[in-house]
N, C-alpha and C. Protein backbone atom coordinates (compact mmCIF):
# COMPACT_ATOMS: atom_id res chain seq x y z
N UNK A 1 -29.32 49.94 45.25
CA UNK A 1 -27.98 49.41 45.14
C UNK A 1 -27.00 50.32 45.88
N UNK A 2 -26.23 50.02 47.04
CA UNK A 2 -24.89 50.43 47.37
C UNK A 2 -23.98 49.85 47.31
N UNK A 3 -22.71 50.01 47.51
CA UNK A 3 -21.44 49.35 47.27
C UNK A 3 -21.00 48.98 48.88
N UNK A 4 -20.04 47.74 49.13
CA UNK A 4 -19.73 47.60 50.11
C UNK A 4 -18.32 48.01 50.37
N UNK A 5 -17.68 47.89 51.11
CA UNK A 5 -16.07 48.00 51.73
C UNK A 5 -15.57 47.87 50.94
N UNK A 6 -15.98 46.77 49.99
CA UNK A 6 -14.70 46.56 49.11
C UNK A 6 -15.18 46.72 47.47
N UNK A 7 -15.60 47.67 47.39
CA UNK A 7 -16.46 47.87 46.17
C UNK A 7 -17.28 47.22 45.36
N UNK A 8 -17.87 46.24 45.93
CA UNK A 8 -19.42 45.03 45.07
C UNK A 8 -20.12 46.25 45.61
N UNK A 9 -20.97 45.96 44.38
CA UNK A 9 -22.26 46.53 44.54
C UNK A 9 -23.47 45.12 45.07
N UNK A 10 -23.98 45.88 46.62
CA UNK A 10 -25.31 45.09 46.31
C UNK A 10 -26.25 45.56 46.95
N UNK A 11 -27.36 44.86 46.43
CA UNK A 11 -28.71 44.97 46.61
C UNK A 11 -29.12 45.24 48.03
N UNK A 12 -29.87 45.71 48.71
CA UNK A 12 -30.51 45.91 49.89
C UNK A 12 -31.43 44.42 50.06
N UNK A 13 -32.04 44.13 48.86
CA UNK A 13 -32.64 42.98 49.14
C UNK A 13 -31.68 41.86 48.96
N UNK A 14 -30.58 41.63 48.79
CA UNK A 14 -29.76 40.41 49.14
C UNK A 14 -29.59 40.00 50.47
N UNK A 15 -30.09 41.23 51.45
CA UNK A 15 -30.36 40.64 52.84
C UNK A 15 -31.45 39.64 53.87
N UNK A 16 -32.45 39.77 52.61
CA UNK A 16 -33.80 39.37 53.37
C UNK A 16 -33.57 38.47 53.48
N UNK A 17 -34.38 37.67 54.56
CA UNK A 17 -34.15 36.53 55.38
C UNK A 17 -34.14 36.11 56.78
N UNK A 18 -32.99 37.40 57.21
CA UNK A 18 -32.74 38.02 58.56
C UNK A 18 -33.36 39.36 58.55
N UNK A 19 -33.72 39.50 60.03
CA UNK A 19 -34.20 41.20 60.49
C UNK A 19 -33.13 41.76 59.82
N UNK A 20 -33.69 43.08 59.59
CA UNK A 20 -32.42 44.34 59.62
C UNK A 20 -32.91 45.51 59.88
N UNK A 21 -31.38 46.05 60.30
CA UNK A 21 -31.78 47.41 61.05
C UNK A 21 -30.91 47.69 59.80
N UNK A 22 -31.74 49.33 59.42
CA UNK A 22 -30.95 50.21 57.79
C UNK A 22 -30.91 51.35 58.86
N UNK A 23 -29.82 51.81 58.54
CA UNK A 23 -29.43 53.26 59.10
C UNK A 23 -28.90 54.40 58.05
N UNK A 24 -29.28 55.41 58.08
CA UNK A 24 -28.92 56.05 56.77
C UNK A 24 -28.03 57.24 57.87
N UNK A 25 -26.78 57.46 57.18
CA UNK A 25 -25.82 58.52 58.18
C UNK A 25 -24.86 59.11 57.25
N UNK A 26 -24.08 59.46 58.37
CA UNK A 26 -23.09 60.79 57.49
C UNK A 26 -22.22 61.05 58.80
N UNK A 27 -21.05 61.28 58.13
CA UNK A 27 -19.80 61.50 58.98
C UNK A 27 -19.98 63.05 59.45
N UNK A 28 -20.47 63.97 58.64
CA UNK A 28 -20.49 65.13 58.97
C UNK A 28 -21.98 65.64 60.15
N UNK A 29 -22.55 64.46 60.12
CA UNK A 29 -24.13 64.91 60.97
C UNK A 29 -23.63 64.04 62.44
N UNK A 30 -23.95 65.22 62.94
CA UNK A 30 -23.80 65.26 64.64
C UNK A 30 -24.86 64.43 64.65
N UNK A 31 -25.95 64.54 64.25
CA UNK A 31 -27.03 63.11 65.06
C UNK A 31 -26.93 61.92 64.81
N UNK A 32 -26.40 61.77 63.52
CA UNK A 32 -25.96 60.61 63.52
C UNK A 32 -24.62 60.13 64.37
N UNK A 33 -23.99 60.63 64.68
CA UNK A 33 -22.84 60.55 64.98
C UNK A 33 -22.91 59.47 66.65
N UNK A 34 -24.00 60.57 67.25
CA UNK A 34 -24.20 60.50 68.62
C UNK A 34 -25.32 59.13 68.67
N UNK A 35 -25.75 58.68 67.72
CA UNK A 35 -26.29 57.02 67.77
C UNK A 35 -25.51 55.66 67.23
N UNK A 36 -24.43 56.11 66.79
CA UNK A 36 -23.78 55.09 66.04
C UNK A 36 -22.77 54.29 67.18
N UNK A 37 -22.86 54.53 68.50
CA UNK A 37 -21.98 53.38 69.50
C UNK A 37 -23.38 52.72 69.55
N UNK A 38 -24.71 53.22 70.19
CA UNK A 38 -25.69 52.53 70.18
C UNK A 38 -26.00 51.27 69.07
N UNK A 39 -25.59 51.75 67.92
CA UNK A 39 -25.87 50.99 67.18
C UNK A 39 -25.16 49.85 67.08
N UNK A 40 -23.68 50.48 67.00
CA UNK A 40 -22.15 49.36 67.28
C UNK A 40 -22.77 48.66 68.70
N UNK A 41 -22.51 48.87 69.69
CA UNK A 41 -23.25 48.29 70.66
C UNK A 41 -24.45 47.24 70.34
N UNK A 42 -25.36 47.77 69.90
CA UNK A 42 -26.35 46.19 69.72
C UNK A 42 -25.80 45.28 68.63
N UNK A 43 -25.09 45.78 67.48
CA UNK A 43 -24.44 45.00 66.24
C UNK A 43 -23.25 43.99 67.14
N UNK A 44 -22.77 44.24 67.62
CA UNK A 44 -21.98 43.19 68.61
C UNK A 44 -22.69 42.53 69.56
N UNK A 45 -23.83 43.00 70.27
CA UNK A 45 -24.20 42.13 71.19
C UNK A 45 -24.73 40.94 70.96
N UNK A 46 -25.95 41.52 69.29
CA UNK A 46 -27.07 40.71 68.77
C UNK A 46 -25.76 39.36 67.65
N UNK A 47 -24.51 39.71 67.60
CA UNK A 47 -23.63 38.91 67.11
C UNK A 47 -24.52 38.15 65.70
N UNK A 48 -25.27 38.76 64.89
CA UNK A 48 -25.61 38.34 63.73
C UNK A 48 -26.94 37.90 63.63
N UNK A 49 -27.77 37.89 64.79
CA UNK A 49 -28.88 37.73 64.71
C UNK A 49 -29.84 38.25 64.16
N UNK A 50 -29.29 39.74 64.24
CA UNK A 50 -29.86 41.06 62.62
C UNK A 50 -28.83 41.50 62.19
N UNK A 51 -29.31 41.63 60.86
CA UNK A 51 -28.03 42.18 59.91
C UNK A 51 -28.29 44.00 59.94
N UNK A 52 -27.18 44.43 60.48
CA UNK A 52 -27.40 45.56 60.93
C UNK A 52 -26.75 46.36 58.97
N UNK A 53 -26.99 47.30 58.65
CA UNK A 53 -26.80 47.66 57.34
C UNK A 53 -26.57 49.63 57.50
N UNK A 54 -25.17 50.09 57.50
CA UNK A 54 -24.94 51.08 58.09
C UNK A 54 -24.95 51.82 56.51
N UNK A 55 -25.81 52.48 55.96
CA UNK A 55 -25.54 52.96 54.32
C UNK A 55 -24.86 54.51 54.79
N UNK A 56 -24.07 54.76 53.99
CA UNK A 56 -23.56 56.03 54.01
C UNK A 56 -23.78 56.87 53.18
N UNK A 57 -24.45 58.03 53.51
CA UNK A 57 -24.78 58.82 52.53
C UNK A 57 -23.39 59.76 51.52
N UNK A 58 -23.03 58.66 50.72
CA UNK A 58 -21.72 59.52 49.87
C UNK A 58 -21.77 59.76 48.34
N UNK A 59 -21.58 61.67 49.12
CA UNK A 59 -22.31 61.95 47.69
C UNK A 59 -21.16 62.41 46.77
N UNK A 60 -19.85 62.42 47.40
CA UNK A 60 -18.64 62.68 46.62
C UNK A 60 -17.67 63.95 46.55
N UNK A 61 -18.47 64.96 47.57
CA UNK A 61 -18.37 65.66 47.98
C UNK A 61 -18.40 66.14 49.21
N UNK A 62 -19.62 66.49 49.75
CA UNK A 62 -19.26 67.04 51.77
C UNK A 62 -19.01 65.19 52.11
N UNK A 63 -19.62 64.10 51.36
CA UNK A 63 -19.03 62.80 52.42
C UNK A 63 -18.35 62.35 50.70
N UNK A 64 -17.30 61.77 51.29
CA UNK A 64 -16.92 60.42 50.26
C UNK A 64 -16.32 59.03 50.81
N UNK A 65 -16.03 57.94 49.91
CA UNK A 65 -15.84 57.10 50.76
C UNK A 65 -14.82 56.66 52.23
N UNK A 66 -13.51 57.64 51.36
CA UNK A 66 -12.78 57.75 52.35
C UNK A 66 -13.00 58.53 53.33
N UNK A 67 -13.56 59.60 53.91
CA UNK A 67 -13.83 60.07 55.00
C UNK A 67 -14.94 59.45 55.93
N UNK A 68 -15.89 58.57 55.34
CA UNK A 68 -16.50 57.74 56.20
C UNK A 68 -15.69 56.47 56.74
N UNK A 69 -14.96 55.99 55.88
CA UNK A 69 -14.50 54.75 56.53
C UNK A 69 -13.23 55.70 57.57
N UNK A 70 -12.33 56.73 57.73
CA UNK A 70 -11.70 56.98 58.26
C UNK A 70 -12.71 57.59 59.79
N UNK A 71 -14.06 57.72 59.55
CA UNK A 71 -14.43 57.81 61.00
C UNK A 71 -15.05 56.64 61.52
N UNK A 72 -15.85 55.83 60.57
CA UNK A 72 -15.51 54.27 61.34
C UNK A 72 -14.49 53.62 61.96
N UNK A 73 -13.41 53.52 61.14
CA UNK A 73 -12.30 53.46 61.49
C UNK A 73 -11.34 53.93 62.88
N UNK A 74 -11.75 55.33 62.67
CA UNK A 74 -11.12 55.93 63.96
C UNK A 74 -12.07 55.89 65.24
N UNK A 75 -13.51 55.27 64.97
CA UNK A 75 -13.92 55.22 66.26
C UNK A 75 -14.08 53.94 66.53
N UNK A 76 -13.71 52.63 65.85
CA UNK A 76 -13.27 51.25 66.15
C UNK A 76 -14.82 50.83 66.07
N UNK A 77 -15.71 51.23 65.34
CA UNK A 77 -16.94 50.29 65.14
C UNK A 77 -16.65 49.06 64.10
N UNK A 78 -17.66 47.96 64.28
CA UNK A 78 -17.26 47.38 63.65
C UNK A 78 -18.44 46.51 62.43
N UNK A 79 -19.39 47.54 62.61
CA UNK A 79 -21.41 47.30 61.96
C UNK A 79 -20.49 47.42 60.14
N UNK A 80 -21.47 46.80 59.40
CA UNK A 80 -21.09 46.98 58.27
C UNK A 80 -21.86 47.79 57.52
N UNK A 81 -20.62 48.58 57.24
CA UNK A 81 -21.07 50.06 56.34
C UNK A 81 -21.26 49.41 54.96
N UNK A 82 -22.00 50.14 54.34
CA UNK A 82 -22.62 50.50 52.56
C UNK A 82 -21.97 52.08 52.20
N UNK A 83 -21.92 52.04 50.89
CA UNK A 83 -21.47 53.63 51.13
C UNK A 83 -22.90 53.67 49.08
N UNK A 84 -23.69 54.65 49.71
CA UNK A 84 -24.61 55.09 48.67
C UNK A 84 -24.24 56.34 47.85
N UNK A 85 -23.31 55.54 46.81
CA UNK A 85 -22.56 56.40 45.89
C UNK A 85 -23.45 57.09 45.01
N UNK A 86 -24.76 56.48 44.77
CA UNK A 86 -25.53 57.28 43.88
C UNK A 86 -26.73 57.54 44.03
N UNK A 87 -26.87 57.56 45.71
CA UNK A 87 -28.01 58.02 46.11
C UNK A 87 -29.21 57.02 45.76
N UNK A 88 -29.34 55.85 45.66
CA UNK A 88 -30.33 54.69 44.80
C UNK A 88 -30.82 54.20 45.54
N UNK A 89 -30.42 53.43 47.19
CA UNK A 89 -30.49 53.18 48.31
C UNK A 89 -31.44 54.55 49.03
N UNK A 90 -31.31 55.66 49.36
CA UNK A 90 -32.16 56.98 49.99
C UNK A 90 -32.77 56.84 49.23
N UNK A 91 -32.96 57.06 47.90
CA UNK A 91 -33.98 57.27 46.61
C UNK A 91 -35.35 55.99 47.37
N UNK A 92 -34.53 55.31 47.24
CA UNK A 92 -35.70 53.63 47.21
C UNK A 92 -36.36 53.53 48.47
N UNK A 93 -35.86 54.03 49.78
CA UNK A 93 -36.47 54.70 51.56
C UNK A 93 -36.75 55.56 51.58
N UNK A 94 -36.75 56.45 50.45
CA UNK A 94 -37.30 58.06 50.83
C UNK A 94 -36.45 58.84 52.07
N UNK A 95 -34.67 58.16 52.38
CA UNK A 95 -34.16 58.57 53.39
C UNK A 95 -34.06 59.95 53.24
N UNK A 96 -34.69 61.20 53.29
CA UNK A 96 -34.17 62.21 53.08
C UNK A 96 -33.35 63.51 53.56
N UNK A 97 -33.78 63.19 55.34
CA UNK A 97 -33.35 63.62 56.12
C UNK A 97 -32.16 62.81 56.92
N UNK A 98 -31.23 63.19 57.37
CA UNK A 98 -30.60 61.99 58.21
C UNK A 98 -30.04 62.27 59.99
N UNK A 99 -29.94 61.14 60.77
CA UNK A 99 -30.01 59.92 60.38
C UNK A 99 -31.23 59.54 60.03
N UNK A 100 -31.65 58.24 59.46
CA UNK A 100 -32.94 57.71 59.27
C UNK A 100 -32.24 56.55 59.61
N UNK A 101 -33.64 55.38 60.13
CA UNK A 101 -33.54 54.55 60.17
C UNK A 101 -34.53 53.22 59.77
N UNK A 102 -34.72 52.16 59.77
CA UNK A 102 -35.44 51.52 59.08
C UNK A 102 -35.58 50.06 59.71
N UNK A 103 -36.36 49.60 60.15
CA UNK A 103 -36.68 48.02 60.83
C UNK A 103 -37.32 47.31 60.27
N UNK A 104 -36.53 46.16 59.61
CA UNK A 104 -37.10 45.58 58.58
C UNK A 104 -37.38 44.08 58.73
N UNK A 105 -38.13 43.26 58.43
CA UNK A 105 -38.54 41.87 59.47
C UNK A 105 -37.50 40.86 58.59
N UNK A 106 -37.65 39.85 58.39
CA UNK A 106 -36.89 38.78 58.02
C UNK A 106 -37.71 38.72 56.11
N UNK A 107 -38.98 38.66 56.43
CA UNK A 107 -39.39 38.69 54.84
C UNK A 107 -39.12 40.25 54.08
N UNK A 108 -38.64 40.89 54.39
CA UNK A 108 -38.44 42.15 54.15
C UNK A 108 -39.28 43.34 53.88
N UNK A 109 -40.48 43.22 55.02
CA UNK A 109 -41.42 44.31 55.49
C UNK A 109 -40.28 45.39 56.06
N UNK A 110 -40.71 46.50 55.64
CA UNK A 110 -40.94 47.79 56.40
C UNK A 110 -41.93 47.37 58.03
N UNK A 111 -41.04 47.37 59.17
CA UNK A 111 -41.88 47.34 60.37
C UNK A 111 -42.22 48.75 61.02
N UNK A 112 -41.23 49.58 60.68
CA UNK A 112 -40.92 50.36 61.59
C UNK A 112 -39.78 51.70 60.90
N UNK A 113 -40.16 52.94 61.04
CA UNK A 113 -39.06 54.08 61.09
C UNK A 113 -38.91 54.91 61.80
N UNK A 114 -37.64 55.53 62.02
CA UNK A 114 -37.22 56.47 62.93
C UNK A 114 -36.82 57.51 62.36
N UNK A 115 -36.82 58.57 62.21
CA UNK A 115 -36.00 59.93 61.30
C UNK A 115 -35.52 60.68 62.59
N UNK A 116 -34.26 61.03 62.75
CA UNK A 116 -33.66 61.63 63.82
C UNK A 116 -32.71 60.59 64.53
N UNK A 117 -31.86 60.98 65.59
CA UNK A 117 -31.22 60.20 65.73
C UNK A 117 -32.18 59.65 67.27
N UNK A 118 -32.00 58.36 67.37
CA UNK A 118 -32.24 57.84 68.19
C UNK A 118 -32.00 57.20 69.29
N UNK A 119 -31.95 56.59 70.55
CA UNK A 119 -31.55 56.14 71.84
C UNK A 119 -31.19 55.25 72.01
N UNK A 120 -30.63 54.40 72.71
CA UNK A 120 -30.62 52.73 72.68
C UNK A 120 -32.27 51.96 73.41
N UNK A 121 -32.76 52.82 74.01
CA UNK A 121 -34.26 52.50 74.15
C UNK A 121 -34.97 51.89 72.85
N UNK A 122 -34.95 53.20 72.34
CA UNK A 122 -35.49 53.43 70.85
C UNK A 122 -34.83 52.15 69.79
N UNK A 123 -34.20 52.03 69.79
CA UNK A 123 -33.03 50.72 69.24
C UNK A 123 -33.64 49.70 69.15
N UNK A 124 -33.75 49.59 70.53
CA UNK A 124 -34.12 47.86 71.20
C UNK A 124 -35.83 47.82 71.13
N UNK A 125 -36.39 49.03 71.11
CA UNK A 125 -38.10 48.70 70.65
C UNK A 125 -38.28 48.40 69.32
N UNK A 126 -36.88 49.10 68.12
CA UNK A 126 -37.14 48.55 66.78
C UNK A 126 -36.75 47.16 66.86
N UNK A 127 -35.81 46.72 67.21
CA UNK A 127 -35.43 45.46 67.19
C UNK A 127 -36.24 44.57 67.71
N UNK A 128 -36.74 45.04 68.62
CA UNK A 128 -37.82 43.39 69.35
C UNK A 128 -39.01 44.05 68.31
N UNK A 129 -39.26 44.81 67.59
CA UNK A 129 -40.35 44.76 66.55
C UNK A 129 -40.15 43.62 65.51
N UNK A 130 -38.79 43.61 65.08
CA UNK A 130 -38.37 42.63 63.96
C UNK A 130 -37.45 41.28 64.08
N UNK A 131 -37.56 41.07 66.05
CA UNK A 131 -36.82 40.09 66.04
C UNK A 131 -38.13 38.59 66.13
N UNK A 132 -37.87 37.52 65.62
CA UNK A 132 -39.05 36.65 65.22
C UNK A 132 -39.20 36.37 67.09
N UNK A 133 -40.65 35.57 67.73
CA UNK A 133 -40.79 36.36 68.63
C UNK A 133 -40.74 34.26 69.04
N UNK A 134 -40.15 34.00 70.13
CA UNK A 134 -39.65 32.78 70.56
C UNK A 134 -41.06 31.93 71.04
């Protein structure tokens, strides 16, 4: 369970259906930092075709909610953040390191993970892993 933008809590599995890309990040981690246009970038291109799922690691302290949305914010992305107020979301991926990431198919397999930050190469090989194949 994380909370969204506007404080609902929901489920990770209220997404299945559609691919998704899970990204686990932090305002304060440089690697994450340096993949998140990549990510904004395919979340606009793919225009809803995967539900891209940006969880924020906020633990209430070095991140909280407001300092993540003020660097979304200030860098004009527009992927939709989660903010993982109680750690339940990492707990349930074993995200432990970050960034992590996670490629998940439409029935909601695990296809694919990445730990570290990753490329837009790297991006687009998770994604055509979990995009249904024409």
């Amino acid at each position: 369970t994380a909370v969204d933008a506007d404080g609902t809590e929901v489920k990770l599995s209220d997404y299945v259906g559609k691919p998704i890309v899970l990204n686990f990040w932090a305002s304060w981690c440089s690697p994450c930092k340096s993949e998140m246009p990549e990510f904004n970038a395919a979340w606009e291109e793919l225009d809803g075709e995967v539900q891209f799922l940006m969880v924020n690691m906020t633990d209430g302290a070095r991140e909280t909610v407001e300092s993540a949305r003020e660097y979304v914010e200030g860098e004009g992305f527009t992927f939709p953040v989660l903010f993982d107020t109680k750690s339940e979301a990492a707990i349930a991926y074993s995200a432990y390191s970050l960034p992590t990431s996670y490629f998940i198919d439409a029935e909601g397999y695990v296809v694919a993970r990445a730990i570290g930050a990753i490329d837009s190469a790297t991006l687009q090989k998770g994604i055509d892993m979990i995009l249904p194949q024409a």
